[in-house]
PDB file of N, CA and C in Angstrom:
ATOM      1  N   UNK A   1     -26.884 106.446 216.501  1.00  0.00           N
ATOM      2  CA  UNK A   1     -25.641 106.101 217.190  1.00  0.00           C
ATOM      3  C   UNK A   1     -25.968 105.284 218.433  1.00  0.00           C
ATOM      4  N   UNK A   2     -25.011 104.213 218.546  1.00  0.00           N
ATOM      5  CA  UNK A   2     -25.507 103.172 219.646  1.00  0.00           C
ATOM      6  C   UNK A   2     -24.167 104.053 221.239  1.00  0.00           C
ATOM      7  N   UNK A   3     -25.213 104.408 222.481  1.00  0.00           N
ATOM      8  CA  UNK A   3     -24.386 104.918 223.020  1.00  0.00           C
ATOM      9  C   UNK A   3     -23.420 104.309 224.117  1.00  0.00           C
ATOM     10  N   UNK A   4     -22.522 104.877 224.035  1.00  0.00           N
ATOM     11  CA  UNK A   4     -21.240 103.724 224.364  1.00  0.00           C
ATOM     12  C   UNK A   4     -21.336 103.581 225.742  1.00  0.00           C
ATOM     13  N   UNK A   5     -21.196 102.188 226.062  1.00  0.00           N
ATOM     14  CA  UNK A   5     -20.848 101.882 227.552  1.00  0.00           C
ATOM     15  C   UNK A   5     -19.862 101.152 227.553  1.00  0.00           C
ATOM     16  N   UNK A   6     -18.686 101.462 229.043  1.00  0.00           N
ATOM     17  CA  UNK A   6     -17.305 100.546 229.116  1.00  0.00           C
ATOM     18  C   UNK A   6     -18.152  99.711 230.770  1.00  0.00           C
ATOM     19  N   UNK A   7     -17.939  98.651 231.072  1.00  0.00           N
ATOM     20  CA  UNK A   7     -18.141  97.779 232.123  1.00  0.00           C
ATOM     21  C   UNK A   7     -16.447  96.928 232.820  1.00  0.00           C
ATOM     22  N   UNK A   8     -16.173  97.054 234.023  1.00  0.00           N
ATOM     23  CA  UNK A   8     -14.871  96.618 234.260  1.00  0.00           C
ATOM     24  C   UNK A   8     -15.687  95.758 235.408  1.00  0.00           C
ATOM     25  N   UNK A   9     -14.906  94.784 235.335  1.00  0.00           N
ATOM     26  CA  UNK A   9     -14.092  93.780 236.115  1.00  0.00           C
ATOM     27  C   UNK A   9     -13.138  92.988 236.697  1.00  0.00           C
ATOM     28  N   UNK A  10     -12.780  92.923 238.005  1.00  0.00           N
ATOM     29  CA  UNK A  10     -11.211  92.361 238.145  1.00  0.00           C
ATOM     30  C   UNK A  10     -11.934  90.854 237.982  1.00  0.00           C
ATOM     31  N   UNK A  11     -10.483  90.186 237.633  1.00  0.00           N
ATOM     32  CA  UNK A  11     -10.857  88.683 237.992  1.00  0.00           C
ATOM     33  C   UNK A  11      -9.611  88.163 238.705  1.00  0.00           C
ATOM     34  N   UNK A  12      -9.464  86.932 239.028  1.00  0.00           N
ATOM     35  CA  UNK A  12      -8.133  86.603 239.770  1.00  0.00           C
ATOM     36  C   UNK A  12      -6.387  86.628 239.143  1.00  0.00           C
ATOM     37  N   UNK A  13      -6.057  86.600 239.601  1.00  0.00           N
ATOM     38  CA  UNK A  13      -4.347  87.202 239.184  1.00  0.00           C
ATOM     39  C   UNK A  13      -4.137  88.229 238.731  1.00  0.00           C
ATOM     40  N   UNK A  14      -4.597  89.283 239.289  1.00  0.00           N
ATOM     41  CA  UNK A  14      -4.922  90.315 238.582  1.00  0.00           C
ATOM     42  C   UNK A  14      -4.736  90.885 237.304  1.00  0.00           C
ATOM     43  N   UNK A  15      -6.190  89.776 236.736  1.00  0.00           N
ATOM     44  CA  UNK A  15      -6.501  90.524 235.252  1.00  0.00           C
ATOM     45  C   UNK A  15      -7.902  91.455 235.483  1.00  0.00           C
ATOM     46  N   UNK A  16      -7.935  92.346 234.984  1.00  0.00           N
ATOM     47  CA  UNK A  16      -8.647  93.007 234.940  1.00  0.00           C
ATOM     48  C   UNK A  16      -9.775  93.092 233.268  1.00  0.00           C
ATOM     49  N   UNK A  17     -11.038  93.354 233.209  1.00  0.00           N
ATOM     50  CA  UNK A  17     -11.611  92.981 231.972  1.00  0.00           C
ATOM     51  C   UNK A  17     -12.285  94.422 231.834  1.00  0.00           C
ATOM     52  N   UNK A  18     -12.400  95.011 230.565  1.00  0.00           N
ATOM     53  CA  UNK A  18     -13.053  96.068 230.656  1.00  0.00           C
ATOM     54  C   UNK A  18     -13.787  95.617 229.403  1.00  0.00           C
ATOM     55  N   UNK A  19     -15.165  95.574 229.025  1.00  0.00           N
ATOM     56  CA  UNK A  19     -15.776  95.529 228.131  1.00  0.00           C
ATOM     57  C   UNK A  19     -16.511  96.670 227.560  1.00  0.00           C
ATOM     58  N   UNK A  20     -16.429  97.022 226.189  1.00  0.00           N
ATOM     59  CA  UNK A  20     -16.693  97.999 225.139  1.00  0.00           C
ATOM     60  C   UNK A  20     -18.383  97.485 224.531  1.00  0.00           C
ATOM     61  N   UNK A  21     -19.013  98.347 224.632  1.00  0.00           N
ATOM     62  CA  UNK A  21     -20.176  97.934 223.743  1.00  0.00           C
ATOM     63  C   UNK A  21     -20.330  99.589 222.974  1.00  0.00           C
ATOM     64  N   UNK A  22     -21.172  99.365 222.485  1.00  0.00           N
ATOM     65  CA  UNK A  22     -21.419 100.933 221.136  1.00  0.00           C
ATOM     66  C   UNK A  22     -20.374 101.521 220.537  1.00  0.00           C
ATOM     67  N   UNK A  23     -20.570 102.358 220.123  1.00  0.00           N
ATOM     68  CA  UNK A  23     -19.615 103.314 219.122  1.00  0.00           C
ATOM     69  C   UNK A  23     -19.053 104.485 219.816  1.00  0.00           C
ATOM     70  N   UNK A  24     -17.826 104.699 219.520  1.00  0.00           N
ATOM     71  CA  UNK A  24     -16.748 104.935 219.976  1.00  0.00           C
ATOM     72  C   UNK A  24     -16.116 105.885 218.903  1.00  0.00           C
ATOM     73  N   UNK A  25     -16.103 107.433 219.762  1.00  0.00           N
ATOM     74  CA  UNK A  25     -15.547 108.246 218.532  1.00  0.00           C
ATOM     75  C   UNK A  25     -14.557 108.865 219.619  1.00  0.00           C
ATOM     76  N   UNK A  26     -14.012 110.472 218.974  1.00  0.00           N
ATOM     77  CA  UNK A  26     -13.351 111.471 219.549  1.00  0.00           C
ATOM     78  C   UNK A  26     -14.181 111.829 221.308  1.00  0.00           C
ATOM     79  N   UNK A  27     -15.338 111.893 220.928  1.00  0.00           N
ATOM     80  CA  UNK A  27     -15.982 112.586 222.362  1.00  0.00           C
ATOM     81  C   UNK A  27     -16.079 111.271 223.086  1.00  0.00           C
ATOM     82  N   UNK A  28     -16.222 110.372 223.021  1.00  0.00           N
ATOM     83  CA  UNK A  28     -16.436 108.872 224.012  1.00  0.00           C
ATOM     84  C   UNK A  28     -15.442 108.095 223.989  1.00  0.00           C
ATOM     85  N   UNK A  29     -14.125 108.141 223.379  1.00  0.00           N
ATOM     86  CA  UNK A  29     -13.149 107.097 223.887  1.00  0.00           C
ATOM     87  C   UNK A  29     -12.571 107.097 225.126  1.00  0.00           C
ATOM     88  N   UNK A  30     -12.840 108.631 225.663  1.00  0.00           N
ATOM     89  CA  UNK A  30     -12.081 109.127 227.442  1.00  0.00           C
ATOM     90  C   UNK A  30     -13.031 107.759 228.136  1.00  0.00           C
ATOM     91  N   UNK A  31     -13.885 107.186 227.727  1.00  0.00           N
ATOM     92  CA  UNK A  31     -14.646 106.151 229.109  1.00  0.00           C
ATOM     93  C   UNK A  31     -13.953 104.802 228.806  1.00  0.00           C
ATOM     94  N   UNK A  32     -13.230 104.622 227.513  1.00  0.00           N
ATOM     95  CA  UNK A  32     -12.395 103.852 227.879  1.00  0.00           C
ATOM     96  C   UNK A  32     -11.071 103.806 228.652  1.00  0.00           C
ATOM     97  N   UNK A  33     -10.633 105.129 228.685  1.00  0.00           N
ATOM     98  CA  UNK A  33      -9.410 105.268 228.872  1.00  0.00           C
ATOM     99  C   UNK A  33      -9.477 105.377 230.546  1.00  0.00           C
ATOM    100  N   UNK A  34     -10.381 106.106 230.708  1.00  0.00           N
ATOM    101  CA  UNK A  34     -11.004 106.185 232.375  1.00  0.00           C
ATOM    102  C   UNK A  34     -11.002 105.011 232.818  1.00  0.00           C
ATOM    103  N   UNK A  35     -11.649 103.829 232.121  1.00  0.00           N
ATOM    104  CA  UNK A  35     -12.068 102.787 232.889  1.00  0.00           C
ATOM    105  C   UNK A  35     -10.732 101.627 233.320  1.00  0.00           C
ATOM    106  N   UNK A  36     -10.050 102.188 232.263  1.00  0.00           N
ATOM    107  CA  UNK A  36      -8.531 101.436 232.267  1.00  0.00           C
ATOM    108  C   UNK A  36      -7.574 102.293 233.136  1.00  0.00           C
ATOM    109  N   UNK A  37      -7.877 103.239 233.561  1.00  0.00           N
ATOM    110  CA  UNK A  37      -6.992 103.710 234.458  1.00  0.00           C
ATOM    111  C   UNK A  37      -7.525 103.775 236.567  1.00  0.00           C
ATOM    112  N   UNK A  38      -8.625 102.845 236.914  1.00  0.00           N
ATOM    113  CA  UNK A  38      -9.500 103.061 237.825  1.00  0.00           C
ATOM    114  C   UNK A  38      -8.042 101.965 238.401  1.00  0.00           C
ATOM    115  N   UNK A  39      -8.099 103.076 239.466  1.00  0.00           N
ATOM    116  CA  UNK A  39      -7.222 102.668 240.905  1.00  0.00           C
ATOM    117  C   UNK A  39      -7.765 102.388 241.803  1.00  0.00           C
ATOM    118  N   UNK A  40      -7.003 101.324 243.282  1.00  0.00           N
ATOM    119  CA  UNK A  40      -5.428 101.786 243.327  1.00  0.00           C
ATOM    120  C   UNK A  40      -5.091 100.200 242.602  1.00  0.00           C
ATOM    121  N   UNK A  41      -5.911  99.272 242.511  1.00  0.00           N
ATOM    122  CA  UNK A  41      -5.017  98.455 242.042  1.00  0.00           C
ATOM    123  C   UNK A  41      -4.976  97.801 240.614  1.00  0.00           C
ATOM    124  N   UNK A  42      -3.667  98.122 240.278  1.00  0.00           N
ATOM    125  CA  UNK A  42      -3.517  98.025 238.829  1.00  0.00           C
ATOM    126  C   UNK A  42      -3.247  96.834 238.513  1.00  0.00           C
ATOM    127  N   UNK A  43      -3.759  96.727 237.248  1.00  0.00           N
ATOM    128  CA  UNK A  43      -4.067  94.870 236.720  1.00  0.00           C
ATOM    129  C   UNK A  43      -2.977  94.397 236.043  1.00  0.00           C
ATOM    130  N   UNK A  44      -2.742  92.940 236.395  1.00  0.00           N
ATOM    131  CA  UNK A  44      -1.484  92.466 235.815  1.00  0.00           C
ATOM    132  C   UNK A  44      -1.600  92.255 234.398  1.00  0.00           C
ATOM    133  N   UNK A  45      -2.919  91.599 233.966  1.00  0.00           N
ATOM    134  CA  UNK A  45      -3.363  92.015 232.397  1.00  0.00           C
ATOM    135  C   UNK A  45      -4.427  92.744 231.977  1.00  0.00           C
ATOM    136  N   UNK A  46      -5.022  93.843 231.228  1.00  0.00           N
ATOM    137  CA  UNK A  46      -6.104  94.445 231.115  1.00  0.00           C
ATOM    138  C   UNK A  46      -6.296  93.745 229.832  1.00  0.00           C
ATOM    139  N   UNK A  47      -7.580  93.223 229.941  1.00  0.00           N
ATOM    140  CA  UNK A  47      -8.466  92.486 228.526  1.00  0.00           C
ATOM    141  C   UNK A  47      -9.422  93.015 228.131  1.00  0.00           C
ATOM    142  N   UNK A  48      -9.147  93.688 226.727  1.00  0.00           N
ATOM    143  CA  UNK A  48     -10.321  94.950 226.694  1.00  0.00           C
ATOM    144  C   UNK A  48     -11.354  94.197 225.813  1.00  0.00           C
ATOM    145  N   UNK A  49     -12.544  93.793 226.070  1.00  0.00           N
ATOM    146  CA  UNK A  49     -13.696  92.851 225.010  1.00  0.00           C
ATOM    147  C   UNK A  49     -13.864  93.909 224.492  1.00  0.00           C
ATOM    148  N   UNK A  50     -13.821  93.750 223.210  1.00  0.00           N
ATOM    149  CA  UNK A  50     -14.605  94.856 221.699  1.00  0.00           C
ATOM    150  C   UNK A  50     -15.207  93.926 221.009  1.00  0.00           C
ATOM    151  N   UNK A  51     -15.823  93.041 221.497  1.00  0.00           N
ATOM    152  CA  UNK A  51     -16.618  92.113 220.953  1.00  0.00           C
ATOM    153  C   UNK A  51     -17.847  92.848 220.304  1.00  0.00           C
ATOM    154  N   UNK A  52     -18.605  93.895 221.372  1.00  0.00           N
ATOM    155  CA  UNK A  52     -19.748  94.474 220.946  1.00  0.00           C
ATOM    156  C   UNK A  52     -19.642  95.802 220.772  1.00  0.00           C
ATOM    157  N   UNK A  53     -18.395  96.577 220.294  1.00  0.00           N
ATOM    158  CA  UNK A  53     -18.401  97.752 219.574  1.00  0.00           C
ATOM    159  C   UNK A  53     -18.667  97.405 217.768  1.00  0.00           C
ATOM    160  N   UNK A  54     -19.790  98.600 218.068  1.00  0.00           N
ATOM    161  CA  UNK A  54     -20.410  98.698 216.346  1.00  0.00           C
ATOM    162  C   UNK A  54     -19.403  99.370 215.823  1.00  0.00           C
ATOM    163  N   UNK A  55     -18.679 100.773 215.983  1.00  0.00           N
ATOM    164  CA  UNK A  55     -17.716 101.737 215.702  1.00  0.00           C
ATOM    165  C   UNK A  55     -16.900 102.034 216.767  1.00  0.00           C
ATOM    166  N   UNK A  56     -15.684 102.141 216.271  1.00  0.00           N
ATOM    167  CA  UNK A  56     -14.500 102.658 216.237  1.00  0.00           C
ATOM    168  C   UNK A  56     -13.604 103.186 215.741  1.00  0.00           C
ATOM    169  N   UNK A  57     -13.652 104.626 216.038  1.00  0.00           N
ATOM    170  CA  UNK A  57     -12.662 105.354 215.223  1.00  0.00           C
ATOM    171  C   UNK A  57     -11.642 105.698 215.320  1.00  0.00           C
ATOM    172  N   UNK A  58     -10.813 106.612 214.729  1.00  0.00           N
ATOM    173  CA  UNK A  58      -9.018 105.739 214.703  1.00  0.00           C
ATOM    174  C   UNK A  58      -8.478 106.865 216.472  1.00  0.00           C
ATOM    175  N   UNK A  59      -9.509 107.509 217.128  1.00  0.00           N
ATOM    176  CA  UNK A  59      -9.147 107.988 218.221  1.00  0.00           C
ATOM    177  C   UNK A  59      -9.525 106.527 219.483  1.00  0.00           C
ATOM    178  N   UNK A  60     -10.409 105.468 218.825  1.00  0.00           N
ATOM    179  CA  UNK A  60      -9.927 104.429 219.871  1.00  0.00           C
ATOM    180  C   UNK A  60      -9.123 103.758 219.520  1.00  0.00           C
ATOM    181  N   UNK A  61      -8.845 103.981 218.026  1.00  0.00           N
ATOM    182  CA  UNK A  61      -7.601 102.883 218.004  1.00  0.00           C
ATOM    183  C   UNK A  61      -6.422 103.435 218.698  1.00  0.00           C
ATOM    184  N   UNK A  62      -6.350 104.622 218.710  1.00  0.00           N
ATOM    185  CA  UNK A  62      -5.615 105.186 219.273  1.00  0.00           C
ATOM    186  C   UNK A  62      -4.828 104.924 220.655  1.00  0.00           C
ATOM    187  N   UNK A  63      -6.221 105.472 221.119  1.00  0.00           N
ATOM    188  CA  UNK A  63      -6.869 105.100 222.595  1.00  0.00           C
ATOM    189  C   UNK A  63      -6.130 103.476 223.222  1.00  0.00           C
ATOM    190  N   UNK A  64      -6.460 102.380 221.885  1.00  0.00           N
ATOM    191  CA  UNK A  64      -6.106 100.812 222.199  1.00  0.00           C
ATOM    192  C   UNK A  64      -4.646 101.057 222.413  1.00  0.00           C
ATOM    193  N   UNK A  65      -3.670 101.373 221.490  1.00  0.00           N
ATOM    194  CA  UNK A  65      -2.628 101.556 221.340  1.00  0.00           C
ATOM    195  C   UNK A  65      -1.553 102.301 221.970  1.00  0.00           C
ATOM    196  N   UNK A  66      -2.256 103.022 223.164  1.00  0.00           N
ATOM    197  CA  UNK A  66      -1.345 103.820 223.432  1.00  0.00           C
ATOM    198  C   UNK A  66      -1.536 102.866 225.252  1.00  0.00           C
ATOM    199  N   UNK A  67      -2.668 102.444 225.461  1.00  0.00           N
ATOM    200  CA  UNK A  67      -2.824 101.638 226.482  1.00  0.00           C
ATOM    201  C   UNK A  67      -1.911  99.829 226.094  1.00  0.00           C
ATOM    202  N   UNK A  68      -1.707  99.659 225.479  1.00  0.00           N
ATOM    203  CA  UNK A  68      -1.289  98.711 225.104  1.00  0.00           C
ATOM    204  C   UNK A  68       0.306  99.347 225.276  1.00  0.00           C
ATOM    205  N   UNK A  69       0.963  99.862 224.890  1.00  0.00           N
ATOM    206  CA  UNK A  69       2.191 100.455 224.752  1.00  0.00           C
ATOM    207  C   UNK A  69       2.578 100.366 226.641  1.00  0.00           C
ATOM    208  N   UNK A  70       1.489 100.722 227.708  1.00  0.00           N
ATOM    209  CA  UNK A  70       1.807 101.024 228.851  1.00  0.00           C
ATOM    210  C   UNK A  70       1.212  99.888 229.966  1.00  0.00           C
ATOM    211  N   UNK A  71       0.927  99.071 229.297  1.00  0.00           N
ATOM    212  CA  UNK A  71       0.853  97.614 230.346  1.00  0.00           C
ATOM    213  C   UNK A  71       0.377  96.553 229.157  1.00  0.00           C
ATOM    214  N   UNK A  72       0.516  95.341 230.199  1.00  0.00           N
ATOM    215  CA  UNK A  72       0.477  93.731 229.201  1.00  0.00           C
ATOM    216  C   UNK A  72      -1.123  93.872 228.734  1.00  0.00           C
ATOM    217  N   UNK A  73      -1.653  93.695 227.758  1.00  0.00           N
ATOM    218  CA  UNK A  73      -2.980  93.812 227.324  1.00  0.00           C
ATOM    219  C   UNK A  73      -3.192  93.066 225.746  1.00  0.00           C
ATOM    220  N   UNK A  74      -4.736  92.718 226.370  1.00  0.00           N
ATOM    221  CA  UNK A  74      -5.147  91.562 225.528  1.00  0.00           C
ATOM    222  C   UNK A  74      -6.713  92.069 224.920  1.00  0.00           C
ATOM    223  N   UNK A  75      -6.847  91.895 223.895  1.00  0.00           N
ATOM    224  CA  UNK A  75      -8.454  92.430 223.185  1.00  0.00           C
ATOM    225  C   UNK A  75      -9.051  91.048 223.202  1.00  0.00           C
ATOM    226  N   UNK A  76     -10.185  90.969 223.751  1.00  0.00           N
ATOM    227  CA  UNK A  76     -10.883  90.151 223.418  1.00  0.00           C
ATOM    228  C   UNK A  76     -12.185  90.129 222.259  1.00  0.00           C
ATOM    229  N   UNK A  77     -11.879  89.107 221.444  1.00  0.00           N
ATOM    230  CA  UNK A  77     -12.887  88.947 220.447  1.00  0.00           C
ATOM    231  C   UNK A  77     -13.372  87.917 220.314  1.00  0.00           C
ATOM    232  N   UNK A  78     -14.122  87.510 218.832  1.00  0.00           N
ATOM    233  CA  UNK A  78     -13.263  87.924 217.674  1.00  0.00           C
ATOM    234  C   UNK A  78     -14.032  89.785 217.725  1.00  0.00           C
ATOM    235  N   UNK A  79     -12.742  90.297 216.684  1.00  0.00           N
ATOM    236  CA  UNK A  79     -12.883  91.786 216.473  1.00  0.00           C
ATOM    237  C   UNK A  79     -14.356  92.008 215.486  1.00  0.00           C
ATOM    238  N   UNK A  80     -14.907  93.051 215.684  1.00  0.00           N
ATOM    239  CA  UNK A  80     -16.122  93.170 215.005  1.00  0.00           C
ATOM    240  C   UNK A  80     -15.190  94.058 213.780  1.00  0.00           C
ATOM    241  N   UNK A  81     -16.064  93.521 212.459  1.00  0.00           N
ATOM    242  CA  UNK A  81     -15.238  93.668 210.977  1.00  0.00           C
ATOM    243  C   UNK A  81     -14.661  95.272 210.767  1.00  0.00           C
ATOM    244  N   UNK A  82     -15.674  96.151 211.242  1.00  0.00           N
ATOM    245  CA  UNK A  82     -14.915  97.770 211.291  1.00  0.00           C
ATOM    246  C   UNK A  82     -13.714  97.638 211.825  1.00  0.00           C
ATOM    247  N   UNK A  83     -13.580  97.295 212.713  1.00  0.00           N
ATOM    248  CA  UNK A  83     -12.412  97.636 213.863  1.00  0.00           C
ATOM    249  C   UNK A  83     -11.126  96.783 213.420  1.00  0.00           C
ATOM    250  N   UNK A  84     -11.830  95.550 212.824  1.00  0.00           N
ATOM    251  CA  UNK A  84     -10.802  94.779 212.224  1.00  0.00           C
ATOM    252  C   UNK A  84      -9.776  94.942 210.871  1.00  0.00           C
ATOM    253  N   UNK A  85     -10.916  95.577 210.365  1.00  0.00           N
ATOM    254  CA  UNK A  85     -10.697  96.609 208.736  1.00  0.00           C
ATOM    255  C   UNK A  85     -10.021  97.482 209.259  1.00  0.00           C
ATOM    256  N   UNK A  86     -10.316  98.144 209.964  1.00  0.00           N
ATOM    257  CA  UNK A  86      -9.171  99.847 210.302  1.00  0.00           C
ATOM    258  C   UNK A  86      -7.820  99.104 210.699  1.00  0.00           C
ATOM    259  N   UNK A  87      -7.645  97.979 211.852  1.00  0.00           N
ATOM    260  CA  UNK A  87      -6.237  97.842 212.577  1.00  0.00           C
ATOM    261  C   UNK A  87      -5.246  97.239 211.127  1.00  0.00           C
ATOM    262  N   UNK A  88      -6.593  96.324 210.574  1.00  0.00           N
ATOM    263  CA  UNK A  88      -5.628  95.878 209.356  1.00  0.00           C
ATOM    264  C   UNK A  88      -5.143  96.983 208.136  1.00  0.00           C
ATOM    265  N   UNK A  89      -6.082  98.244 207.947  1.00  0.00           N
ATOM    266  CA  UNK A  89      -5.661  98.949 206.938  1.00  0.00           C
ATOM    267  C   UNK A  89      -4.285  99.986 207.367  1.00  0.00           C
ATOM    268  N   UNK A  90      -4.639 100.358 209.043  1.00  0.00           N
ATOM    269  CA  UNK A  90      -3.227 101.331 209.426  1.00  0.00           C
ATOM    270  C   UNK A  90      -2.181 100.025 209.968  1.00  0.00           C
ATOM    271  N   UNK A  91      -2.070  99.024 209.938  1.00  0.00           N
ATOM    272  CA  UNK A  91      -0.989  98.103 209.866  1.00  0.00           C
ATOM    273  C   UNK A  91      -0.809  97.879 211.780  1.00  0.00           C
ATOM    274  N   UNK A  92      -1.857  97.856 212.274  1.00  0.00           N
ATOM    275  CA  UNK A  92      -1.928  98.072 213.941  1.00  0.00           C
ATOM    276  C   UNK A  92      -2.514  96.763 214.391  1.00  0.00           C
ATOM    277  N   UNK A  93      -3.242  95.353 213.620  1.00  0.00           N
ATOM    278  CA  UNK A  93      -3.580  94.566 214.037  1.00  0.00           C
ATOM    279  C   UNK A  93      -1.900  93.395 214.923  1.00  0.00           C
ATOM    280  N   UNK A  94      -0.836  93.281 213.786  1.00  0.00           N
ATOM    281  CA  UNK A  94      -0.142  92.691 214.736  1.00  0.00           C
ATOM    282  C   UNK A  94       0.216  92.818 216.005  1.00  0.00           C
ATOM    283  N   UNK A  95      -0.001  94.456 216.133  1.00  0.00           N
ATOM    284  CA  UNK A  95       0.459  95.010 217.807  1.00  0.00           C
ATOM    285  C   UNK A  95      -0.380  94.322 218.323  1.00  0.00           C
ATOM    286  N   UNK A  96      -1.240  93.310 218.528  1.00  0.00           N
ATOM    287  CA  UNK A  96      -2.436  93.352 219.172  1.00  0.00           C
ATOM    288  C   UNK A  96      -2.188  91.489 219.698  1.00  0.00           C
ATOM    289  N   UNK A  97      -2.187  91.387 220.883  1.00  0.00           N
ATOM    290  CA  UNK A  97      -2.567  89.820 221.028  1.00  0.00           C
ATOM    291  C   UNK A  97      -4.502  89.546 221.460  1.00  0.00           C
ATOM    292  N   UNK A  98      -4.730  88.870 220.563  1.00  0.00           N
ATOM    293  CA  UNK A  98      -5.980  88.879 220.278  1.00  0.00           C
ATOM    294  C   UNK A  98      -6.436  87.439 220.913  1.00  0.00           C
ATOM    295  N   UNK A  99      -7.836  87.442 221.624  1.00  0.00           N
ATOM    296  CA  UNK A  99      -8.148  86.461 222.319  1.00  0.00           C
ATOM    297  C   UNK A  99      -9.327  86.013 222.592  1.00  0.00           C
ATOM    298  N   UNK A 100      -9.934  84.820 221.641  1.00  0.00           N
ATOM    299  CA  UNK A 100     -11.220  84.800 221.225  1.00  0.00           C
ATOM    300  C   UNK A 100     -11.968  83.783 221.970  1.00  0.00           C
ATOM    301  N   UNK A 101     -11.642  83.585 223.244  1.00  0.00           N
ATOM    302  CA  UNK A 101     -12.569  82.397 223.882  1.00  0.00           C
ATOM    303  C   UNK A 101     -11.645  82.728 225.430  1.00  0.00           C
ATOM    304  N   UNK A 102     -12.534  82.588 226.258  1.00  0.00           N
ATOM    305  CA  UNK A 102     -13.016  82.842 227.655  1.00  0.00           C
ATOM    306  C   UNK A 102     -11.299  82.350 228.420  1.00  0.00           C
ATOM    307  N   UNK A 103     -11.581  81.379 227.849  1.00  0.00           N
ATOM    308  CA  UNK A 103     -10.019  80.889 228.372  1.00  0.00           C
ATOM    309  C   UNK A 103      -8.728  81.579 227.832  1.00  0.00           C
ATOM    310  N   UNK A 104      -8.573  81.603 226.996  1.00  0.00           N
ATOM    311  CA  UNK A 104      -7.746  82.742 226.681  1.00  0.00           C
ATOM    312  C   UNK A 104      -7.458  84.230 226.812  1.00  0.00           C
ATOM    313  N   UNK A 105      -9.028  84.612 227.395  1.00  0.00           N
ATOM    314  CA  UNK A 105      -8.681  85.841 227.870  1.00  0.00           C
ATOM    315  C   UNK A 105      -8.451  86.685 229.238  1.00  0.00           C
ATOM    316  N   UNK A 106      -8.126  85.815 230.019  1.00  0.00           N
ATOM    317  CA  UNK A 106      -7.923  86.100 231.118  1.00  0.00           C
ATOM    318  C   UNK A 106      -8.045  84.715 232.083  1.00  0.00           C
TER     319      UNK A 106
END
C-alpha cells in the first residue's frame, strides 16, 4: 500500500489546491477531509489534484462528493483510471468539473 499524503496550498483569489498522492481507503480519507477544512480562511475554489492517487475507494469518493456538495470545487487531472472507473460506474463523474492543465485549475 502506497501511504497517503494530502499537501495544500493557497494560491491567489482564493483558490486553494490540495493534492492527493497514494491510496485512499476508510481509515485515510479523514486527511483529505482535514486538509479541506484548514482555517480561518476559506477558499473561493478548492482544487483537489488526484492526479497521483493509485486507490480510491468509494469512502473518498464519498469524501469528493460530499465536499463538492459544500463549496465551488474542481479535481484536477486527468483522473487516474481506478478513480475514473468507479465515478463512471456509480454515475458520479458528471458531478465533477474536471481540470486537466495548470491553467484551468486554479
Amino acid at each position: 500500500m502506497q501511504a497517503p499524503q494530502v499537501t495544500v496550498r493557497a494560491e491567489a483569489d482564493g483558490v486553494r489546491v490540495v493534492v492527493c498522492s497514494g491510496e485512499f481507503d476508510l481509515d485515510t480519507t479523514g486527511l483529505l477531509v482535514d486538509a479541506c477544512d484548514i482555517r480561518p480562511v476559506p477558499a473561493g475554489l478548492l482544487v483537489v489534484d488526484v492526479r497521483q492517487v493509485a486507490f480510491g475507494d468509494s469512502s473518498f469518493l464519498n469524501a469528493l462528493i460530499r465536499l463538492r456538495n459544500t463549496r465551488p470545487l474542481a479535481l484536477r487531472g486527468p483522473l487516474p483510471k481506478q478513480l475514473q472507473r468507479m465515478m463512471e460506474m456509480t454515475g458520479a463523474l458528471p458531478l465533477f468539473d474536471i481540470r486537466d492543465t495548470t491553467e484551468q485549475a486554479g
